[in-house]
C-alpha atoms as a PDB file:
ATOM      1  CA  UNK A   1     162.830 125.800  45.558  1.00  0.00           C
ATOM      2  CA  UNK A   2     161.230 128.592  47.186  1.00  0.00           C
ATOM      3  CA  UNK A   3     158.386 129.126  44.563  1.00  0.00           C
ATOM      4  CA  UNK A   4     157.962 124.953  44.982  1.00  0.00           C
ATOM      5  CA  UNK A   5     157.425 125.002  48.486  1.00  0.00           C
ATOM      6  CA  UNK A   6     154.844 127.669  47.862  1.00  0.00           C
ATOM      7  CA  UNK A   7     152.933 126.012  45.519  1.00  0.00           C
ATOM      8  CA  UNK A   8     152.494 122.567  47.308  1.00  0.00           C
ATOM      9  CA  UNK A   9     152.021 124.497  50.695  1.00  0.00           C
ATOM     10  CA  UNK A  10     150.073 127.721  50.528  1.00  0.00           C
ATOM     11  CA  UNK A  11     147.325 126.758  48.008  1.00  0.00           C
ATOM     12  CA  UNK A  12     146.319 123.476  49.604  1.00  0.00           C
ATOM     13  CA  UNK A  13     146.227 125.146  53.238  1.00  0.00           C
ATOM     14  CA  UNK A  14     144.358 128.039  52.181  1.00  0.00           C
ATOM     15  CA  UNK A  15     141.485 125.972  50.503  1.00  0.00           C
ATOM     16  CA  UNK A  16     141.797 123.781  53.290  1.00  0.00           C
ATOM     17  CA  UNK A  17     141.323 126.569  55.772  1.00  0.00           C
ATOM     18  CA  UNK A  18     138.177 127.765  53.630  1.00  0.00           C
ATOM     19  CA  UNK A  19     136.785 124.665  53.385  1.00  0.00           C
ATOM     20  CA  UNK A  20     136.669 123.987  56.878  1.00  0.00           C
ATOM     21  CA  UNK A  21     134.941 127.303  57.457  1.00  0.00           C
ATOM     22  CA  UNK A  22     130.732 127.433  57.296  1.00  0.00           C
ATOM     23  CA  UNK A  23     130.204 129.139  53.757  1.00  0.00           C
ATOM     24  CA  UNK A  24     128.933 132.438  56.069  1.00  0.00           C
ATOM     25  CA  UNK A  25     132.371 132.560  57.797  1.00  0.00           C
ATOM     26  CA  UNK A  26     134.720 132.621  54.639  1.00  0.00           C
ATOM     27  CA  UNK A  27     135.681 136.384  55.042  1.00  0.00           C
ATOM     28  CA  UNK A  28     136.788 135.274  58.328  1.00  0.00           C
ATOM     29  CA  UNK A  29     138.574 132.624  57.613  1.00  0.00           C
ATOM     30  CA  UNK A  30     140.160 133.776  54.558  1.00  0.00           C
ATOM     31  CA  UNK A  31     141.375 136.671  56.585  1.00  0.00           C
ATOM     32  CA  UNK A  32     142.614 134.749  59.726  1.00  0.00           C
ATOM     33  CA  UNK A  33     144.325 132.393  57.289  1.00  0.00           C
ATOM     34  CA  UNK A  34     145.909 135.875  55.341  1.00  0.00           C
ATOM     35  CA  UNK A  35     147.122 137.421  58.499  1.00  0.00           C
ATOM     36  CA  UNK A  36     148.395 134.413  59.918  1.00  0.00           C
ATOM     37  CA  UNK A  37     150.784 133.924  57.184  1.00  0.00           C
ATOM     38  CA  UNK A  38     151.808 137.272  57.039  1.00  0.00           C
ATOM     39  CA  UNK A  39     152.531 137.055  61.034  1.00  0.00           C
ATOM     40  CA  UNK A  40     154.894 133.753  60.372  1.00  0.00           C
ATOM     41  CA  UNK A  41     156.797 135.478  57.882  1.00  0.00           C
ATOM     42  CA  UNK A  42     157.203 138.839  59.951  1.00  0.00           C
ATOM     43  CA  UNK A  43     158.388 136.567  62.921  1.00  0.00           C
ATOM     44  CA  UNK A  44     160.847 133.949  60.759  1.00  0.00           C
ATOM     45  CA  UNK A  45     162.468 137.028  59.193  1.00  0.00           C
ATOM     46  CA  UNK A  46     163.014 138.876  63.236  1.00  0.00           C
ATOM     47  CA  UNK A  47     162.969 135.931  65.547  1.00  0.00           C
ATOM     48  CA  UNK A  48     165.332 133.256  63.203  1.00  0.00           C
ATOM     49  CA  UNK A  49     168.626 135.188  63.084  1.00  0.00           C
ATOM     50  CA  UNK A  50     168.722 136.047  66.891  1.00  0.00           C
ATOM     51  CA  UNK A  51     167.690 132.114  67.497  1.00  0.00           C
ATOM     52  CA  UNK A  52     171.151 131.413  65.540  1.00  0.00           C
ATOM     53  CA  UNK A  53     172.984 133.855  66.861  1.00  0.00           C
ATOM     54  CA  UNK A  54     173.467 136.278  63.822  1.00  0.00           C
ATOM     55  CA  UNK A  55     173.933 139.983  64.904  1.00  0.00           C
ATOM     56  CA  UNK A  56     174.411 143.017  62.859  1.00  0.00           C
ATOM     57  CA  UNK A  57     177.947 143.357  62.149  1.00  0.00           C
ATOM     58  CA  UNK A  58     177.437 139.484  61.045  1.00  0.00           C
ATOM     59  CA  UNK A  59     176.284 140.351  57.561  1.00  0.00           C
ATOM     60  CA  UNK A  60     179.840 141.720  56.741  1.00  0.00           C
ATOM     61  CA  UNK A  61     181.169 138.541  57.650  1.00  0.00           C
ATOM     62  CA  UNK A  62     180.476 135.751  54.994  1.00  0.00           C
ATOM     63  CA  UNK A  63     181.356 132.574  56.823  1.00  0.00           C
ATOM     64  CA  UNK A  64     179.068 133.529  59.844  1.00  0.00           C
ATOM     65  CA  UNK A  65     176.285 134.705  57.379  1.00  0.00           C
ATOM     66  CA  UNK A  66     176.602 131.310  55.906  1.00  0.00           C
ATOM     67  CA  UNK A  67     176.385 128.959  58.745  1.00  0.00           C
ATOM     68  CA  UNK A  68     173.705 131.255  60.004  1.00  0.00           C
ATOM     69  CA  UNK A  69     171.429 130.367  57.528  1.00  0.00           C
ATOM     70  CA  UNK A  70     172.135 126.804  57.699  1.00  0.00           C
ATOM     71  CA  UNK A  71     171.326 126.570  61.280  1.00  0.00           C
ATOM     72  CA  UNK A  72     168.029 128.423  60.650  1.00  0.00           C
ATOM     73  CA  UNK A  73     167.356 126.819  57.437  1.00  0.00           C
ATOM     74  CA  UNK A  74     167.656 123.547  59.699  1.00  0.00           C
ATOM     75  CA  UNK A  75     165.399 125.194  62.320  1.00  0.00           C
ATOM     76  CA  UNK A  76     162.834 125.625  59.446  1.00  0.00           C
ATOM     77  CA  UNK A  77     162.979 122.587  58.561  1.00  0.00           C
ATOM     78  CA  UNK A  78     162.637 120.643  62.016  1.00  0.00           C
ATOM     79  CA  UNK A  79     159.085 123.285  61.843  1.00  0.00           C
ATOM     80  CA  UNK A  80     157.841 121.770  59.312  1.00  0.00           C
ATOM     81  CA  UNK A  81     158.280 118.286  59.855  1.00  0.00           C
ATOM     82  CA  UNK A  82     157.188 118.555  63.582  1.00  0.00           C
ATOM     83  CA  UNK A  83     154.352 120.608  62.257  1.00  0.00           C
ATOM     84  CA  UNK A  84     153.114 118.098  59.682  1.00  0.00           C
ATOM     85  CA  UNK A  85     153.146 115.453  62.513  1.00  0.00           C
ATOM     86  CA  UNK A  86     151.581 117.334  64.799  1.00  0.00           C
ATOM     87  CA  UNK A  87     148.644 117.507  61.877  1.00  0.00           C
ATOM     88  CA  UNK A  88     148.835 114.308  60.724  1.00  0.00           C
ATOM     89  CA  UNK A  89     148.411 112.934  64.491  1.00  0.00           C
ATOM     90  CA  UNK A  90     145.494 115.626  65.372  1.00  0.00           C
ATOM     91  CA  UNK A  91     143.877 117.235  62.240  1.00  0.00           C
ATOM     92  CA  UNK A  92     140.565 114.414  61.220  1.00  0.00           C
ATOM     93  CA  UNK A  93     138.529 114.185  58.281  1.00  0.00           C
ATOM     94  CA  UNK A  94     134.896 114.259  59.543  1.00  0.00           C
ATOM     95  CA  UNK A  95     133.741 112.921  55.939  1.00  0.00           C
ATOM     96  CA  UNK A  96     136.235 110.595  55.590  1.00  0.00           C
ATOM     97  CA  UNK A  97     135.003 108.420  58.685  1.00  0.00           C
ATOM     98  CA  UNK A  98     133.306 105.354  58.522  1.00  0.00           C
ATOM     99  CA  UNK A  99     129.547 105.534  57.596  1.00  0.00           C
ATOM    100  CA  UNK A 100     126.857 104.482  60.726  1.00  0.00           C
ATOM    101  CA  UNK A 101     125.288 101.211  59.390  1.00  0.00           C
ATOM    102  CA  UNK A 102     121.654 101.542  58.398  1.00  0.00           C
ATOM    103  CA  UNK A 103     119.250 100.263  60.603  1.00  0.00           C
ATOM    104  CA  UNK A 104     117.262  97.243  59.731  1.00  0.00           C
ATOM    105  CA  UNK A 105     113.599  97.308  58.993  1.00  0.00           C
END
């Protein structure tokens, strides 16, 4: 599942990223877009089992481990979907728009 997720999320964005991005401006971009990622991770993997209320001596105890990750498996998921709304309501094709009528003569 994980690999899946990867494949329909992480190429798309990236070439979407660096084709946003003036051809002088890739570096840039492809960096941003790099660091970014690596920034989401870092803070999923700290921030998500505090959010759920997981603590240290939890990972001893399988039950609590367990519903942990539901909840921030759940969490993750209301991300995404708010995310991808939040695109699909803001992000615009510029080349996709309607062409300006030629003028007549």
């Amino acid at each position: 599942v994980f690999a899946l997720g990867l494949a329909l999320l992480v190429a798309p964005l990236t070439g979407t990223v660096l084709a946003a991005a003036p051809d002088r401006n890739a570096g840039i971009a492809s960096g941003v877009n790099n660091a970014v990622a690596r920034a989401g991770s870092l803070l999923a993997v700290s921030a998500l089992p505090a959010v759920v209320g997981l603590a240290g001596a939890d990972y001893d105890r399988p039950a609590a481990l367990s519903a942990g990750y539901q909840q921030a498996m759940w969490i993750c998921v209301a991300l995404l979907v708010g995310g991808g709304l939040t695109s699909y309501a803001l992000i615009r094709n510029p080349s996709s728009a309607e062409p300006a009528p030629a003028a007549a003569g």
